[in-house]
N, C-alpha and C. Protein backbone atom coordinates (compact mmCIF):
# COMPACT_ATOMS: atom_id res chain seq x y z
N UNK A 1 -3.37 18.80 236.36
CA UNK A 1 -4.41 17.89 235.92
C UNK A 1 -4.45 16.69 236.86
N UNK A 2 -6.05 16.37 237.36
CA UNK A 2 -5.86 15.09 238.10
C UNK A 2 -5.81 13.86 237.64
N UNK A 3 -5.07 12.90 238.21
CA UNK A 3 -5.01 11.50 237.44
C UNK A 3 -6.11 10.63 237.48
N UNK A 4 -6.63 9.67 236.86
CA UNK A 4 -7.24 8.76 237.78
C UNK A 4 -7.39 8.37 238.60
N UNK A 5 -6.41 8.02 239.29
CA UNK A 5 -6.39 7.42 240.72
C UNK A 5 -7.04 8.27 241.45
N UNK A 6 -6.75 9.81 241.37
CA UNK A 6 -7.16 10.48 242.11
C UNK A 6 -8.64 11.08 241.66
N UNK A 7 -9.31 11.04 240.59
CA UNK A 7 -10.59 11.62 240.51
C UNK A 7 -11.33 9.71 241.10
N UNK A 8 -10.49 8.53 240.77
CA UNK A 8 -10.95 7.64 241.58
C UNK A 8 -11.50 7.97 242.87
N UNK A 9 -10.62 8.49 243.75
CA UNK A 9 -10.98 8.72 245.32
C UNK A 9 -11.71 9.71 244.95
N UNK A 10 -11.75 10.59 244.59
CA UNK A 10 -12.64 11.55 244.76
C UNK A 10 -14.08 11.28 244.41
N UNK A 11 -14.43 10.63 243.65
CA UNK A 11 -15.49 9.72 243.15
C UNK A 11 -15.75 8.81 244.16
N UNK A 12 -15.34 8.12 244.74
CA UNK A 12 -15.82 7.84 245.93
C UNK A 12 -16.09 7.96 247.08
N UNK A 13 -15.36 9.25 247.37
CA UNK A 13 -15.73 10.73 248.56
C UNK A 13 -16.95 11.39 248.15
N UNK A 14 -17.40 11.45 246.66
CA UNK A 14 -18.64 11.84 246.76
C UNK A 14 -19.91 10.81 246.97
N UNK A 15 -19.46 10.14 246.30
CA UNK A 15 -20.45 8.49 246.72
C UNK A 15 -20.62 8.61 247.98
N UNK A 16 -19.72 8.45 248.98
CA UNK A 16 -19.82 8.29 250.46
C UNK A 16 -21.17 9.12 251.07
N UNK A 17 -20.28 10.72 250.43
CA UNK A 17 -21.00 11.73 250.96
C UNK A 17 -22.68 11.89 250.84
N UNK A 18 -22.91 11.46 249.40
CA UNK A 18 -24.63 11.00 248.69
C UNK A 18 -24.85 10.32 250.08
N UNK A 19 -24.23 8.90 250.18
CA UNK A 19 -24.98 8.24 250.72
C UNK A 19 -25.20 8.48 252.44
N UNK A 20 -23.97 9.40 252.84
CA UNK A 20 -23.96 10.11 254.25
C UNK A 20 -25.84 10.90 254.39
N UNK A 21 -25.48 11.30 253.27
CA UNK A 21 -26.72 13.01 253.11
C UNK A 21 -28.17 12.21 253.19
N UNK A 22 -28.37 10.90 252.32
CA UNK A 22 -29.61 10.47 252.05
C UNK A 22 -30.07 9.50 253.10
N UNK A 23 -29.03 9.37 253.80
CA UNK A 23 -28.53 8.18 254.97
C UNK A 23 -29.65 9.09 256.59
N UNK A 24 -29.27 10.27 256.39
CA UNK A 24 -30.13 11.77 257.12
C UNK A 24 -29.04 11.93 257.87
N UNK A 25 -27.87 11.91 257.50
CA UNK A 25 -26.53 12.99 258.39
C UNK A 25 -26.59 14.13 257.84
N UNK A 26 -26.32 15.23 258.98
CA UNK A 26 -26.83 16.64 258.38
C UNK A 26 -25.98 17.43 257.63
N UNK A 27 -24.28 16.35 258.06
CA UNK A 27 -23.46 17.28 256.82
C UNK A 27 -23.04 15.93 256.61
N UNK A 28 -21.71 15.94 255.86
CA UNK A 28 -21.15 15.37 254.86
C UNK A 28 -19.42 15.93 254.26
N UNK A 29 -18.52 15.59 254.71
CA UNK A 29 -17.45 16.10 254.08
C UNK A 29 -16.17 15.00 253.01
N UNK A 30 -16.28 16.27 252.15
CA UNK A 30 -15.14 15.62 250.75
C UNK A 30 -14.50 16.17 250.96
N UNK A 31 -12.68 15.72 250.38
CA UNK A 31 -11.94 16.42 250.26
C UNK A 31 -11.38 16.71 248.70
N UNK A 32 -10.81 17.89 248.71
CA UNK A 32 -10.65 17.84 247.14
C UNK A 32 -9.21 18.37 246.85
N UNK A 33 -8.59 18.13 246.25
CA UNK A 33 -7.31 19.01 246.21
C UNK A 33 -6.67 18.93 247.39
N UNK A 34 -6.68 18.70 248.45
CA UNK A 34 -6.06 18.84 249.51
C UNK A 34 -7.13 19.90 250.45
N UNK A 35 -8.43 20.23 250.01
CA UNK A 35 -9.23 20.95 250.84
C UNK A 35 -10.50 20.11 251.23
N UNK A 36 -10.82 20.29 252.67
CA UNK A 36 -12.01 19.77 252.88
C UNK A 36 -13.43 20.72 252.88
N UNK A 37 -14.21 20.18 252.04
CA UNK A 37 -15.34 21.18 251.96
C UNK A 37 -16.48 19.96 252.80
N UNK A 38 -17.32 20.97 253.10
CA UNK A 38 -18.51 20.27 253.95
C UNK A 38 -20.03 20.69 253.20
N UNK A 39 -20.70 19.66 253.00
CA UNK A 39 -22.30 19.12 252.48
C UNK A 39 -23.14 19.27 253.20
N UNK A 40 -24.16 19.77 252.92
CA UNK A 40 -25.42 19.89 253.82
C UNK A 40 -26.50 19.23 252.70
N UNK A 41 -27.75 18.64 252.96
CA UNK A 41 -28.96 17.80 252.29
C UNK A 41 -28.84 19.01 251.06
N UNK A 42 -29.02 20.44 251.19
CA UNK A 42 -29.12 21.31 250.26
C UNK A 42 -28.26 20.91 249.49
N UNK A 43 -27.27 20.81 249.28
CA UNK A 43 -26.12 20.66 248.58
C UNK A 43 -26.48 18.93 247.81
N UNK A 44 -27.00 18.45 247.67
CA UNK A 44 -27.25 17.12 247.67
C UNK A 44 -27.25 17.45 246.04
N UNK A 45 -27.91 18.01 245.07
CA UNK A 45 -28.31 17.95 243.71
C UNK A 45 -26.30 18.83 243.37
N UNK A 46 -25.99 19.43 243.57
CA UNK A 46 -24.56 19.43 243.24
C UNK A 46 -23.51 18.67 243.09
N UNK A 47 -23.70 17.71 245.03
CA UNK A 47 -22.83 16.80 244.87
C UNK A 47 -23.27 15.35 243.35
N UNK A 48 -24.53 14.99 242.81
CA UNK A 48 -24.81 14.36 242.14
C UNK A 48 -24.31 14.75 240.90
N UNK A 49 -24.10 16.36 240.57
CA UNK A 49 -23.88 16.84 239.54
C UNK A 49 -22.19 16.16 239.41
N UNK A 50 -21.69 16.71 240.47
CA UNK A 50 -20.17 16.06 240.22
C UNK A 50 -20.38 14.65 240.17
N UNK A 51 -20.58 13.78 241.06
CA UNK A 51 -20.79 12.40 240.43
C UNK A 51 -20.35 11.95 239.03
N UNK A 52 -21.46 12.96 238.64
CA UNK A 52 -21.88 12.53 237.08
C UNK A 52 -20.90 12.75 236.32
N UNK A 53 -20.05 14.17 236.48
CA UNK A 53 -18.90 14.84 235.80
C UNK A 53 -18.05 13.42 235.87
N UNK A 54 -17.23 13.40 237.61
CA UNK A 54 -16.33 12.47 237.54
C UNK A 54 -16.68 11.23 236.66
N UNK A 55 -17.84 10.31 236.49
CA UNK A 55 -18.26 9.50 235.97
C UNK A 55 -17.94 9.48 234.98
N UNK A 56 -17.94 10.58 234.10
CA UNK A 56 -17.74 11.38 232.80
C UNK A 56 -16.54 11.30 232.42
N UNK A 57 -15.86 11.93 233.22
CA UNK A 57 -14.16 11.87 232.69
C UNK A 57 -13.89 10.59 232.73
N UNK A 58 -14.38 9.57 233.88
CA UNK A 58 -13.53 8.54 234.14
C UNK A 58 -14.05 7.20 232.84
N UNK A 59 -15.13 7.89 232.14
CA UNK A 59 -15.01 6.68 231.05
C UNK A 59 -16.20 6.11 231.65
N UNK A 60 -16.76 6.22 232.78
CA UNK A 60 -17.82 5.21 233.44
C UNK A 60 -19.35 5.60 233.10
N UNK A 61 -19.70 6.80 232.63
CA UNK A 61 -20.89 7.19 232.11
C UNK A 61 -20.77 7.57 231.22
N UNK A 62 -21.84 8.29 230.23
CA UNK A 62 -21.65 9.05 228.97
C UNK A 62 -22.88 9.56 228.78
N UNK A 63 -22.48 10.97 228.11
CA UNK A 63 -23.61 12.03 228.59
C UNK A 63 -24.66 11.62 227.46
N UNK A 64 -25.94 12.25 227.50
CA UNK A 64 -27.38 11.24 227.12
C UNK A 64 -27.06 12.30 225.33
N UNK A 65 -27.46 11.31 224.35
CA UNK A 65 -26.69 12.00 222.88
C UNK A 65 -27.41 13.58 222.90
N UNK A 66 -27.25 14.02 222.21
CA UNK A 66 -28.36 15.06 221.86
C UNK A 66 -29.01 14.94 220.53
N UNK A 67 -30.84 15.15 220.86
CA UNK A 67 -31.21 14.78 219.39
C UNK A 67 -31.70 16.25 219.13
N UNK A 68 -31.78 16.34 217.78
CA UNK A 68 -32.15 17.42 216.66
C UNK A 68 -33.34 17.74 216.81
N UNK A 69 -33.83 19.01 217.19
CA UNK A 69 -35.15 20.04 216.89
C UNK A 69 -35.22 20.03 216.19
N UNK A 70 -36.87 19.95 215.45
CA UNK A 70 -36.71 20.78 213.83
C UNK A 70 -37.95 21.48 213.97
């Protein structure tokens, strides 16, 4: 399980990377676990998805409620 500290950095390896991609660099690399994976603009709506996750665990966002169909 990762700690804070470390979904910290990693949360900000993806930040970087957003802002590498939207910045118009054609890749973008995070590391994760001890692996480096590489970003391309395609990849751009994924890396946001994690964002959001890490955001999630770390207490810093919270997912939108869900309201009731009827």
């Amino acid at each position: 399980m990762a700690t804070t500290a470390q979904k910290t950095v990693w949360l900000a390896e993806v930040e970087q990377a957003i802002q590498d991609l939207a910045m118009g660099r054609s890749v973008a690399s995070v590391s994760n676990n001890g692996k480096a994976v590489t970003y391309t603009r395609a990849d751009l709506p994924m890396l946001q998805a994690r964002k959001t996750q890490l955001e999630i665990e770390l207490g810093l966002a919270r997912r939108a409620p869900m309201r009731p169909y009827f």
